[in-house]
C-alpha atoms as a PDB file:
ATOM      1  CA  UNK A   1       0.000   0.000   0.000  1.00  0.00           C
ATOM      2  CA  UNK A   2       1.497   3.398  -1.291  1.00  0.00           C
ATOM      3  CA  UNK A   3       1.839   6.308   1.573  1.00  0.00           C
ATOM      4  CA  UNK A   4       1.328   8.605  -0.760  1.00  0.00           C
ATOM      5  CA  UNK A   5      -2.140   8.844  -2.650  1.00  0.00           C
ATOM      6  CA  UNK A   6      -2.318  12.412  -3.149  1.00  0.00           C
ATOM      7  CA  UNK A   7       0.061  13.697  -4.693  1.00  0.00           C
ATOM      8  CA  UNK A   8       0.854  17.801  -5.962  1.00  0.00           C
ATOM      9  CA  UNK A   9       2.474  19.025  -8.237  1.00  0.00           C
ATOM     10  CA  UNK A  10       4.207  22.170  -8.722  1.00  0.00           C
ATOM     11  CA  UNK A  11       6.682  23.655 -11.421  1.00  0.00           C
ATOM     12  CA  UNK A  12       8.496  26.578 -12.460  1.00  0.00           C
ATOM     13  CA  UNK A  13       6.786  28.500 -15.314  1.00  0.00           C
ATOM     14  CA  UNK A  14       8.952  29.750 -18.646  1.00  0.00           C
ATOM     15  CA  UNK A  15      10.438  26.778 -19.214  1.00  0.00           C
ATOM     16  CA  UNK A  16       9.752  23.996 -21.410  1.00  0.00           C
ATOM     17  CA  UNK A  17      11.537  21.391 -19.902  1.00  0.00           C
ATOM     18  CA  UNK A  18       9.706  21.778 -16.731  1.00  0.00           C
ATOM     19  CA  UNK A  19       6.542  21.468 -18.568  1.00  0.00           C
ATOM     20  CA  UNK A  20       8.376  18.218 -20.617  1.00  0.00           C
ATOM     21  CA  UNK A  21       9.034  16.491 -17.235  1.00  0.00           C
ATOM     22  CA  UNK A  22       5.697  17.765 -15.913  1.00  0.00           C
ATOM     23  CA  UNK A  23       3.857  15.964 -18.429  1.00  0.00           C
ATOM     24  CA  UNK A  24       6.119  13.285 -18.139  1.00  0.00           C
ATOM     25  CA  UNK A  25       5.285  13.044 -14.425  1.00  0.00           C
ATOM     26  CA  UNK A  26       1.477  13.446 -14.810  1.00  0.00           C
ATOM     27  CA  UNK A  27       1.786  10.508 -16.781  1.00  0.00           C
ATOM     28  CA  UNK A  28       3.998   8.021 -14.770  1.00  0.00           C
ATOM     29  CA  UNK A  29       1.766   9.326 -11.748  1.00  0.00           C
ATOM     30  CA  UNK A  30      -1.678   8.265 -13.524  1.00  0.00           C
ATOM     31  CA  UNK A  31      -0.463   4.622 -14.721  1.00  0.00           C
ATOM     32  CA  UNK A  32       0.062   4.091 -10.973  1.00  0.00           C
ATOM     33  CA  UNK A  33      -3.248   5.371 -10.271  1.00  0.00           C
ATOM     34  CA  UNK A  34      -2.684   7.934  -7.955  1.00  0.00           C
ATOM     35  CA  UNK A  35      -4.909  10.851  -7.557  1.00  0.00           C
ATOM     36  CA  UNK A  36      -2.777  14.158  -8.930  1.00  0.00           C
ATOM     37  CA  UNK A  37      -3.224  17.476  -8.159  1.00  0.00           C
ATOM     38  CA  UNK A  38      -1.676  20.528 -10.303  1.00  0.00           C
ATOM     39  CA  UNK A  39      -1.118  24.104  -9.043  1.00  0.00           C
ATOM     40  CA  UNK A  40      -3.172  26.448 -10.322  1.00  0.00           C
ATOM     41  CA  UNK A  41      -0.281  28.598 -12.391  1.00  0.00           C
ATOM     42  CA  UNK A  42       1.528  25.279 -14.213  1.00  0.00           C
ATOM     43  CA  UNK A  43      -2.279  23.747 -14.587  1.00  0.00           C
ATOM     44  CA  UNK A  44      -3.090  26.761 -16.824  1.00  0.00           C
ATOM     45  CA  UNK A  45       0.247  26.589 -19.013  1.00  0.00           C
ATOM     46  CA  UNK A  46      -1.329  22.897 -19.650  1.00  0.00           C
ATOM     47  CA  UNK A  47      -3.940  22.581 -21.485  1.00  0.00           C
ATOM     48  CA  UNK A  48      -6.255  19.832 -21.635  1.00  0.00           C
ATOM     49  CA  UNK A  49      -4.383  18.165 -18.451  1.00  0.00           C
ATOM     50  CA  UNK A  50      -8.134  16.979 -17.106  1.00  0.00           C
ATOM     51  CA  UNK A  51      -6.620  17.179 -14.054  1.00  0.00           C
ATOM     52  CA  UNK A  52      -8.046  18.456  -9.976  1.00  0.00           C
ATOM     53  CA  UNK A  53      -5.960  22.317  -9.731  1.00  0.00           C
ATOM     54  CA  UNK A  54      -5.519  24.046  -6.541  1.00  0.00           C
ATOM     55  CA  UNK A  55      -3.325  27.145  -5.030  1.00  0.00           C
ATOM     56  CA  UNK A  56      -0.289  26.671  -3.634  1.00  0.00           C
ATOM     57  CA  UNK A  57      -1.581  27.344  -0.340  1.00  0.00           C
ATOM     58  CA  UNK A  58      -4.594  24.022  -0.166  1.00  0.00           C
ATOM     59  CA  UNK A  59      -1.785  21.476  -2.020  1.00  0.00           C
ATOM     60  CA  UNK A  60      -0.179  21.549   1.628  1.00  0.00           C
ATOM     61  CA  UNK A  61      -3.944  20.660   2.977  1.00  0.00           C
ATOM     62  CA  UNK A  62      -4.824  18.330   0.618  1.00  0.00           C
ATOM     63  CA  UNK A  63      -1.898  16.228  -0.683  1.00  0.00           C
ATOM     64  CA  UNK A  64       0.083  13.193   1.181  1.00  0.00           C
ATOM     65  CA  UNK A  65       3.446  14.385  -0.882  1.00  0.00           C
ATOM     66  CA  UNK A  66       4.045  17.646  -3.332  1.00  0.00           C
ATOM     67  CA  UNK A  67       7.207  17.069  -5.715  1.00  0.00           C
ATOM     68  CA  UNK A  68       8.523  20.374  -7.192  1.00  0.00           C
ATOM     69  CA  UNK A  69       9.608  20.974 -10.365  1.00  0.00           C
ATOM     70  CA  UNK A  70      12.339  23.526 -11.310  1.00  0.00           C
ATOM     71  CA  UNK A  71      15.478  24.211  -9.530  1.00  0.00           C
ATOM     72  CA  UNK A  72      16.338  25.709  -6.258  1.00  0.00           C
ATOM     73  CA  UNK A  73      14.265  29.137  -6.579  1.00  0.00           C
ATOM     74  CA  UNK A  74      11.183  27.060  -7.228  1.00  0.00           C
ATOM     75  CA  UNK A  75      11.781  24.466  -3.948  1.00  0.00           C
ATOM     76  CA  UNK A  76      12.687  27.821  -1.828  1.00  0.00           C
ATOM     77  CA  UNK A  77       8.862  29.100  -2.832  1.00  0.00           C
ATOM     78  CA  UNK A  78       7.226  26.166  -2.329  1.00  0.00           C
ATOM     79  CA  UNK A  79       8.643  25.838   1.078  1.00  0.00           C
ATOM     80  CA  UNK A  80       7.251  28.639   2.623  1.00  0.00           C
ATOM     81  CA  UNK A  81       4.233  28.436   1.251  1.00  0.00           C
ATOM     82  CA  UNK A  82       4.009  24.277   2.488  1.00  0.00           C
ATOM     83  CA  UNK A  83       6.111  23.930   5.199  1.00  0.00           C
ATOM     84  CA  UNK A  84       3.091  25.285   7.268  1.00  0.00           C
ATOM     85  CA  UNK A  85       1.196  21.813   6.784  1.00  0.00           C
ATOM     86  CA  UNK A  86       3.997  19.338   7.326  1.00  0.00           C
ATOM     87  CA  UNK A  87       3.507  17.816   3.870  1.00  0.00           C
ATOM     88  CA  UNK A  88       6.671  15.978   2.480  1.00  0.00           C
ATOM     89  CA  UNK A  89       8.297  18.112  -0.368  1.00  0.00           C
ATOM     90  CA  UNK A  90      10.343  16.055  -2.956  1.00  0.00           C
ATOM     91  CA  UNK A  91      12.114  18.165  -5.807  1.00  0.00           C
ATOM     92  CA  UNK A  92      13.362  17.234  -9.407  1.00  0.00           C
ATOM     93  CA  UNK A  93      15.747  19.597 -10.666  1.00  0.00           C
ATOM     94  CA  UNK A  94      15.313  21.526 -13.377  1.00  0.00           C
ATOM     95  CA  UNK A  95      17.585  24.296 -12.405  1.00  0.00           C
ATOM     96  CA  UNK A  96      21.307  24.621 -12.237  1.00  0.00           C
ATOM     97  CA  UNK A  97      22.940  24.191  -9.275  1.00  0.00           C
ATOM     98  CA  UNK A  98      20.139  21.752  -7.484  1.00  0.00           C
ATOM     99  CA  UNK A  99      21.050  22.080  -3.686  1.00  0.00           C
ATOM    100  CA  UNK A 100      17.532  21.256  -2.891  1.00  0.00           C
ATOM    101  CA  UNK A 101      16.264  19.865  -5.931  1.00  0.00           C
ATOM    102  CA  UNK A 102      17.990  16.346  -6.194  1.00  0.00           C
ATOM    103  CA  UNK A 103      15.573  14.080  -8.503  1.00  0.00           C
ATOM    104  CA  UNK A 104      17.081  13.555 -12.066  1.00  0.00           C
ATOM    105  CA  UNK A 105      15.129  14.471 -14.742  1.00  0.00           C
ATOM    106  CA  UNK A 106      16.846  11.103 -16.999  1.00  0.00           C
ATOM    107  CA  UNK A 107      16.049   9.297 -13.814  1.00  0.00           C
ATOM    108  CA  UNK A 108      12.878  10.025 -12.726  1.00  0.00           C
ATOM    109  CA  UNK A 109      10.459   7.279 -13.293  1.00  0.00           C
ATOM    110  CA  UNK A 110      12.938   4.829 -11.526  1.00  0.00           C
ATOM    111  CA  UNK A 111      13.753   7.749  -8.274  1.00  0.00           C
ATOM    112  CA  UNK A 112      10.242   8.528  -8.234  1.00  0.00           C
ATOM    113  CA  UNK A 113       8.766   5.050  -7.803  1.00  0.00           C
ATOM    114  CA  UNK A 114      11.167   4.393  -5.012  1.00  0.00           C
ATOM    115  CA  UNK A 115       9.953   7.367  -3.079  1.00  0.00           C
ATOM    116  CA  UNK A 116       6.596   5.777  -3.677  1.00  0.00           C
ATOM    117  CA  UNK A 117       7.543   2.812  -2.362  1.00  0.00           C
ATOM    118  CA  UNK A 118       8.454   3.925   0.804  1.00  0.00           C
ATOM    119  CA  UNK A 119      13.243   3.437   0.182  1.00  0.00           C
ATOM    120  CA  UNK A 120      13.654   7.400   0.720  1.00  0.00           C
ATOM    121  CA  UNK A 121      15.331   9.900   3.176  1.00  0.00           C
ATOM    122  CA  UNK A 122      13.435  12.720   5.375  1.00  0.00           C
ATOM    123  CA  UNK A 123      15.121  16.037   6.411  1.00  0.00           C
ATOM    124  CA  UNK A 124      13.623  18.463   8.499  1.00  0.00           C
ATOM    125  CA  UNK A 125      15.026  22.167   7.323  1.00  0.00           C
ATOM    126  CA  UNK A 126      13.984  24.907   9.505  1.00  0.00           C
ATOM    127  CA  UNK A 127      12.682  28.010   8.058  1.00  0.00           C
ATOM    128  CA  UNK A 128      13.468  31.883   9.629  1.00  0.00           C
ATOM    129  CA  UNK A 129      10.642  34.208  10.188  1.00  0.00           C
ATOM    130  CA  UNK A 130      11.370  38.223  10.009  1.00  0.00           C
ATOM    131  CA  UNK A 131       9.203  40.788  11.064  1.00  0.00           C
ATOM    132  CA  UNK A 132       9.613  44.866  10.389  1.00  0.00           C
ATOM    133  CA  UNK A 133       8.744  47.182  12.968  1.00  0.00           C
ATOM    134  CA  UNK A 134       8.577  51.149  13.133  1.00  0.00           C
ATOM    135  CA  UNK A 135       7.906  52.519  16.271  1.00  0.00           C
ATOM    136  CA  UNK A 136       6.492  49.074  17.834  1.00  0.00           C
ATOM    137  CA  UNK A 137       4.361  48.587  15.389  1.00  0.00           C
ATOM    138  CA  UNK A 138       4.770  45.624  12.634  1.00  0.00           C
ATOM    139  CA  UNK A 139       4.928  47.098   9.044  1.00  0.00           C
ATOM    140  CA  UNK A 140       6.300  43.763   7.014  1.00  0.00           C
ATOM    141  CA  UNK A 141       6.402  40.362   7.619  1.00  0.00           C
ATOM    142  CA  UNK A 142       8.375  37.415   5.463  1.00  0.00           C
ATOM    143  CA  UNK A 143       9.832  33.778   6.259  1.00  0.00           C
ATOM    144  CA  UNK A 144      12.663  32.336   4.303  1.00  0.00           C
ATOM    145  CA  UNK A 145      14.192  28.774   3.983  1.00  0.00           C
ATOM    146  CA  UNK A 146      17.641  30.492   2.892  1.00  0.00           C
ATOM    147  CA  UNK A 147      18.336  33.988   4.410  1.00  0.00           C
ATOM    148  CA  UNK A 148      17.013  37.197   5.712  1.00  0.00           C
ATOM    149  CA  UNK A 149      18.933  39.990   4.023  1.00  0.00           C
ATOM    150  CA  UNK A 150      19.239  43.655   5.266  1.00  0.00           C
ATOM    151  CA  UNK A 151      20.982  45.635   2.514  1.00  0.00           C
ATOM    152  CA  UNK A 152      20.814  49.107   0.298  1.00  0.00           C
ATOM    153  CA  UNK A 153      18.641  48.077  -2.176  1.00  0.00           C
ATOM    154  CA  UNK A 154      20.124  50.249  -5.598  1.00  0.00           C
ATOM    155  CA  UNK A 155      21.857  52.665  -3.464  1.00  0.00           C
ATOM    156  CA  UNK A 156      25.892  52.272  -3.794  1.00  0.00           C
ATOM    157  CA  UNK A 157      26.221  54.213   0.190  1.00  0.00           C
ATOM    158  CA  UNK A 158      26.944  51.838   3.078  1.00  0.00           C
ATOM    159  CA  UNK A 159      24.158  51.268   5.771  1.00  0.00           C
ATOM    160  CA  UNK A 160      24.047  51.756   9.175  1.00  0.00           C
ATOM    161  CA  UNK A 161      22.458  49.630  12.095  1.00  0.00           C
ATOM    162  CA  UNK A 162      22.846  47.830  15.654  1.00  0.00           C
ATOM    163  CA  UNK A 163      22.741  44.243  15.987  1.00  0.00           C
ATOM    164  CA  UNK A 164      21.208  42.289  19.101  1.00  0.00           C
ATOM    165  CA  UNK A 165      21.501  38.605  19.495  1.00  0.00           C
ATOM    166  CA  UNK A 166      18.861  37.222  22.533  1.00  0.00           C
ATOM    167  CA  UNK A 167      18.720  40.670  23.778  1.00  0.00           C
ATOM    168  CA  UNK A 168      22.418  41.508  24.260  1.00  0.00           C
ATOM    169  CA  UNK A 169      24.279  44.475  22.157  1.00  0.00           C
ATOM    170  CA  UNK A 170      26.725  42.752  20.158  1.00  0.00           C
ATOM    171  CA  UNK A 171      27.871  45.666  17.703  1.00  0.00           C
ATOM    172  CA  UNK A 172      27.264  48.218  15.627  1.00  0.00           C
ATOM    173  CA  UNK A 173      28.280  48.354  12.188  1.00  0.00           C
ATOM    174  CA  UNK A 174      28.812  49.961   8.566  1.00  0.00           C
ATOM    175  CA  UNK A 175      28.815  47.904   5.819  1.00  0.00           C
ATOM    176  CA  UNK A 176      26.449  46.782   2.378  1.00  0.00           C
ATOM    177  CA  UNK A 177      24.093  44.617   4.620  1.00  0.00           C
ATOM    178  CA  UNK A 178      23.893  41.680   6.576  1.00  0.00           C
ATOM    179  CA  UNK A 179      23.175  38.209   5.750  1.00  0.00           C
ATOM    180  CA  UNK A 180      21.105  36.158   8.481  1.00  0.00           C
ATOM    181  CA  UNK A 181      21.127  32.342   6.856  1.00  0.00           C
ATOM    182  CA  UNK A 182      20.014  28.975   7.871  1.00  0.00           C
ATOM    183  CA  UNK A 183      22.027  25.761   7.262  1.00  0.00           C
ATOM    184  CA  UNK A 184      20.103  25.263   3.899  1.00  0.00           C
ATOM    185  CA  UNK A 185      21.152  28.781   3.250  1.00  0.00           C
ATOM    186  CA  UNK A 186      24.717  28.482   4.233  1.00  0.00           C
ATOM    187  CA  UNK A 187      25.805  27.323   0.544  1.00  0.00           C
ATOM    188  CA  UNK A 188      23.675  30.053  -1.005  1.00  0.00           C
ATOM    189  CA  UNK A 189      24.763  33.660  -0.782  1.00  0.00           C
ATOM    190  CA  UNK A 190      25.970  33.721   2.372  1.00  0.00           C
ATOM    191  CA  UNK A 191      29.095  31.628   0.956  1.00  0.00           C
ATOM    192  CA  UNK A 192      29.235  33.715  -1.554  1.00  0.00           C
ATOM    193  CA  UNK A 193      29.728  36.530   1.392  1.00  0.00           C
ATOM    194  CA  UNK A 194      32.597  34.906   2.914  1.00  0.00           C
ATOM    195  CA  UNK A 195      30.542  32.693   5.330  1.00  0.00           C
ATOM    196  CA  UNK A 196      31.127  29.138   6.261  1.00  0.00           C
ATOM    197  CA  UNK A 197      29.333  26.122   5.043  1.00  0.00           C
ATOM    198  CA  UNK A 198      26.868  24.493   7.535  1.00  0.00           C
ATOM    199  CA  UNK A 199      25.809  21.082   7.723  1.00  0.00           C
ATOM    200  CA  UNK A 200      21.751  20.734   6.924  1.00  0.00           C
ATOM    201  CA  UNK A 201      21.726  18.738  10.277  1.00  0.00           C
ATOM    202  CA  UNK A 202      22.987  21.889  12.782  1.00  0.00           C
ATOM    203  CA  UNK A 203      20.770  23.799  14.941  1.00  0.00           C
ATOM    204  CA  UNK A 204      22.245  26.707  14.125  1.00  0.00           C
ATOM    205  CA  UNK A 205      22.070  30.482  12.124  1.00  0.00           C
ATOM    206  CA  UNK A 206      25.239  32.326  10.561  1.00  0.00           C
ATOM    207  CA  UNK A 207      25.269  36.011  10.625  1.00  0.00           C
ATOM    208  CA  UNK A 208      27.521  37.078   7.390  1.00  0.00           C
ATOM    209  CA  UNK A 209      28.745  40.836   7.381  1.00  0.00           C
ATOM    210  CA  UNK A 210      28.206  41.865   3.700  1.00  0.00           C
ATOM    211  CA  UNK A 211      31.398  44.401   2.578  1.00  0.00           C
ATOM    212  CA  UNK A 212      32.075  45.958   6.303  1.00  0.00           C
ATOM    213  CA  UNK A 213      34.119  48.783   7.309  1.00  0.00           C
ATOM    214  CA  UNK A 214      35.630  47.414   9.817  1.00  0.00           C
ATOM    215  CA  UNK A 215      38.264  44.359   8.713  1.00  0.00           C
ATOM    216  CA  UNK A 216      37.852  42.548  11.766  1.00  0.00           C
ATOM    217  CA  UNK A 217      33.807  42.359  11.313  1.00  0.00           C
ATOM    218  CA  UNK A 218      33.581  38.244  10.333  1.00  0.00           C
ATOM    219  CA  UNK A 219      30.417  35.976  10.318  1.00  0.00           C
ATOM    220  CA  UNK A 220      29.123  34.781  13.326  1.00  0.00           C
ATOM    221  CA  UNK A 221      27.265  31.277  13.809  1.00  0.00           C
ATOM    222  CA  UNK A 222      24.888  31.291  16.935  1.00  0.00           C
ATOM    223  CA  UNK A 223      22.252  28.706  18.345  1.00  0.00           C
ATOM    224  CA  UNK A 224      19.330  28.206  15.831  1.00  0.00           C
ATOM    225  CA  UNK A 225      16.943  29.012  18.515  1.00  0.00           C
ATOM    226  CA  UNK A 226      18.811  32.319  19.047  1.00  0.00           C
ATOM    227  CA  UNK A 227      16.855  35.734  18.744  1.00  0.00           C
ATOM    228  CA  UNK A 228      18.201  38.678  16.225  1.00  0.00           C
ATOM    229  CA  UNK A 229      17.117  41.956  15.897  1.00  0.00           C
ATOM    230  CA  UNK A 230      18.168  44.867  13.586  1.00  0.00           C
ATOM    231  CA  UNK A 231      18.022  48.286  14.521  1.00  0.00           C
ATOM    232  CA  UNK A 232      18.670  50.453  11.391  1.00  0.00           C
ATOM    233  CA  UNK A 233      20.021  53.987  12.329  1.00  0.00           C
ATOM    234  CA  UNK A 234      18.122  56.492  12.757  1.00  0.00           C
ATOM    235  CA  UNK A 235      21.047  58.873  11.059  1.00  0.00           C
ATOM    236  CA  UNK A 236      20.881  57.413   7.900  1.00  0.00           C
ATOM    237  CA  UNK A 237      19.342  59.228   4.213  1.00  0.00           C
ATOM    238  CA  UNK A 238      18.368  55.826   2.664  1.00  0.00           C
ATOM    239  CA  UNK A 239      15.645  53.300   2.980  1.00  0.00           C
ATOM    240  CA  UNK A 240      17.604  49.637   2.719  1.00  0.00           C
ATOM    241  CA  UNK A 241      15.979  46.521   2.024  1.00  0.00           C
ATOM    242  CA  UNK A 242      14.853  43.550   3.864  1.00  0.00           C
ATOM    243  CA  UNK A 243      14.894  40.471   1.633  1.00  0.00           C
ATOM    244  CA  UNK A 244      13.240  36.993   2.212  1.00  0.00           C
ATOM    245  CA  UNK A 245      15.238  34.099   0.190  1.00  0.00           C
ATOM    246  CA  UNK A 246      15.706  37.132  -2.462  1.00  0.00           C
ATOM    247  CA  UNK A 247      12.065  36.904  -3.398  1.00  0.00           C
ATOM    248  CA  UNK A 248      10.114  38.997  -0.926  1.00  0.00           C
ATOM    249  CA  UNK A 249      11.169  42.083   0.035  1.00  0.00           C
ATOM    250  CA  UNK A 250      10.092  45.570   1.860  1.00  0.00           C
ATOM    251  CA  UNK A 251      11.572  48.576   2.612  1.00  0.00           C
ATOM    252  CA  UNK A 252      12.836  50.001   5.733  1.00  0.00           C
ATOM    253  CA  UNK A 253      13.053  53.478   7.025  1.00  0.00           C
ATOM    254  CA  UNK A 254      16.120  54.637   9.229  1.00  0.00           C
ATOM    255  CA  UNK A 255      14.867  53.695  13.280  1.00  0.00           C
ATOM    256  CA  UNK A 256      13.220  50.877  11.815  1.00  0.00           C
ATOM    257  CA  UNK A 257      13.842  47.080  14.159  1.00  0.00           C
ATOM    258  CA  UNK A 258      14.157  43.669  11.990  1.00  0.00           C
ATOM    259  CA  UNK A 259      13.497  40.597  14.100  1.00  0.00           C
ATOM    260  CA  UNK A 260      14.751  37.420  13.159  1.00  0.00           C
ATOM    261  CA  UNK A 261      14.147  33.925  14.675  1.00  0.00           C
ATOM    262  CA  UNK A 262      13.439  30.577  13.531  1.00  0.00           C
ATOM    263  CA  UNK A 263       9.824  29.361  12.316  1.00  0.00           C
ATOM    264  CA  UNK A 264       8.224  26.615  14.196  1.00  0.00           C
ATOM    265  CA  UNK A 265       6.945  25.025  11.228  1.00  0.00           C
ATOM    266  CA  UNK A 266       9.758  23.115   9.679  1.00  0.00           C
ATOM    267  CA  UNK A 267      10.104  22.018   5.847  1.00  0.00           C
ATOM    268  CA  UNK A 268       9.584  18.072   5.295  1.00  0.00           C
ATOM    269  CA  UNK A 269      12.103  17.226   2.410  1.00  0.00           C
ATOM    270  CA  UNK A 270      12.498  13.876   1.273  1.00  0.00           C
ATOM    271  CA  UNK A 271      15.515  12.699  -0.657  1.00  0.00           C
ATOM    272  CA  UNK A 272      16.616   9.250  -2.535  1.00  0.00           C
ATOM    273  CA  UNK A 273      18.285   6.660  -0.592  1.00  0.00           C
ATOM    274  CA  UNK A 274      21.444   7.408  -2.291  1.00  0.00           C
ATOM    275  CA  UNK A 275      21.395  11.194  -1.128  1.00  0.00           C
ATOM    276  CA  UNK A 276      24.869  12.448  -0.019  1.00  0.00           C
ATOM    277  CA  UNK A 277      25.297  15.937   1.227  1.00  0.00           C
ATOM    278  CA  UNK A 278      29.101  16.337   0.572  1.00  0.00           C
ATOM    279  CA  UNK A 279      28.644  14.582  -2.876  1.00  0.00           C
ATOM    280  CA  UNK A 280      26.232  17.480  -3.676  1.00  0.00           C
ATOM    281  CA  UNK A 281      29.148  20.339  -2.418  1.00  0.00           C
ATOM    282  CA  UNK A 282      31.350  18.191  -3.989  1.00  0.00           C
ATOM    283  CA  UNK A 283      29.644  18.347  -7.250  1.00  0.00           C
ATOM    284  CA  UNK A 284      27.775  21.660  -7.336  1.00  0.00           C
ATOM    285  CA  UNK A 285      31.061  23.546  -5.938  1.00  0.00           C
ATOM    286  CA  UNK A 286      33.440  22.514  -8.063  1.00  0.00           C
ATOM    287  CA  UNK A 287      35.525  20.467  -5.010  1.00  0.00           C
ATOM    288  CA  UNK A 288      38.352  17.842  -5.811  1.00  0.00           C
ATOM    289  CA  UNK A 289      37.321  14.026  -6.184  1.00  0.00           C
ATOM    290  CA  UNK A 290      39.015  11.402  -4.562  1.00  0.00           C
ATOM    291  CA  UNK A 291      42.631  10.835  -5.332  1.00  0.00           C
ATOM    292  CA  UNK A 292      43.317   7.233  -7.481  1.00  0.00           C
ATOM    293  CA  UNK A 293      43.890   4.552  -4.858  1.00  0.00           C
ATOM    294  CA  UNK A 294      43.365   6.621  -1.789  1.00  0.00           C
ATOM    295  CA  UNK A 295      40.151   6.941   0.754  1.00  0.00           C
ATOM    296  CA  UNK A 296      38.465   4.509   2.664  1.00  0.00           C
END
């Protein structure tokens, strides 16, 4: 008997190989008669599907697994939107790097049905949650599975604030922004940032100094189940940015306070047996294989 009956799907639209593999998965999906669900936006890019559609926001209620087609971007969207409902996510790439997204498009029938058949790996990601304030009262609100990122927006000047871990002053600094990332987001811009690479499995958050003034300003990791806040000052002439996995964003005014703390809700992503996180770095990173004749 199949844990999974119900099953979503969603893809990235603009691309016709997502909607090749889409069909191709509507189809390998229906021969094993499962019931299939499409979100709304890919349903309406395929005409004719005959298919149940719903939002984004009901495939967590009403589906036993969603698998997500695209690359990275795609997974980081659907997370936030289904990580709310505890429904497993499973992603087929159809991006380019494919951090999150580790289902091969050649492979898919044969990855898919062991998924279905119960051989698969769970992670639990946790997502951070960010809320705006201006003079105590909240003015923007966003979660991200990556990174909450305070920076100028198109202004070239540096930006200004105070940052507060669990209450206590820990500095004030000048520099392009700041970069508040998750585990999942440690390999994401944050690296690109200077910051270190975090194992998916750590409770923890890095805080990544984006371009500071001061030298000695390097990133910070802290407890996951630490609380940050922002104070931007109130001496600045420009309105930075806060951004939520680079997708959401909203704009701050100098005084403004950005709080930052990990979501309860966490994101249910399944993998293949054969998952390996440092083959992924390896690969997507550009690392060094194995030396001939070495290893264990």
């Amino acid at each position: 008997m199949e844990q999974f009956r119900n099953i979503g799907i969603i893809g990235r639209l603009g691309s016709p190989h997502v909607l090749d593999t889409i069909r191709r998965l509507k189809k390998f999906l229906i021969a094993r008669h499962l019931h299939v669900i499409l979100e709304d936006n890919i349903a309406e890019v395929l005409p004719g599907h005959g298919l149940q559609t719903s939002s984004r926001k009901l495939l967590g209620e009403v589906c036993d697994l969603v698998i997500v087609v695209g690359g990275d971007g795609s997974m980081l969207g659907a997370a936030r939107a289904l990580s709310k409902h505890k429904v497993p996510v499973l992603g087929v790439n159809r991006g380019s790097l494919g951090f999150l997204t580790d289902i091969l498009p050649d492979e898919l029938e044969a990855q898919v049905s062991e998924v279905l058949e119960g051989r698969f790996l769970t992670e639990h990601r946790f997502l951070l949650e960010a809320e705006v304030r201006r003079e105590g009262e909240p003015i923007g609100q966003g979660d991200a599975l990556n990174d909450v990122v305070l920076h100028a927006g198109k202004s070239t000047r540096m930006i200004e604030f105070e940052l507060y871990i669990d209450g206590q002053f820990v500095c004030s600094q000048k520099a392009d922004g700041l970069i508040v990332a998750t585990p999942t987001g440690s390999t994401a811009y944050a690296l690109s940032a200077g910051g270190p690479i975090m194992h998916p499995k750590l409770d923890a958050i890095v805080i990544v100094p984006m371009h500071p003034h001061t030298l000695s300003s390097r990133p910070i990791v802290v407890d996951g189940n630490s609380e940050l806040k922002l104070v931007v000052s109130k001496n600045m002439q420009i309105y930075p940015l806060v951004s939520c996995d680079g997708q959401n964003h909203f704009t701050c005014a100098p005084g403004d306070t950005i709080t930052i703390k990990k979501r309860a809700q966490k994101l249910h992503l399944i993998h293949p047996l054969d998952h390996n996180y440092y083959e992924v770095c390896r690969t997507k990173l550009g690392w060094g294989s194995r030396l001939g004749g070495g290893g264990a």
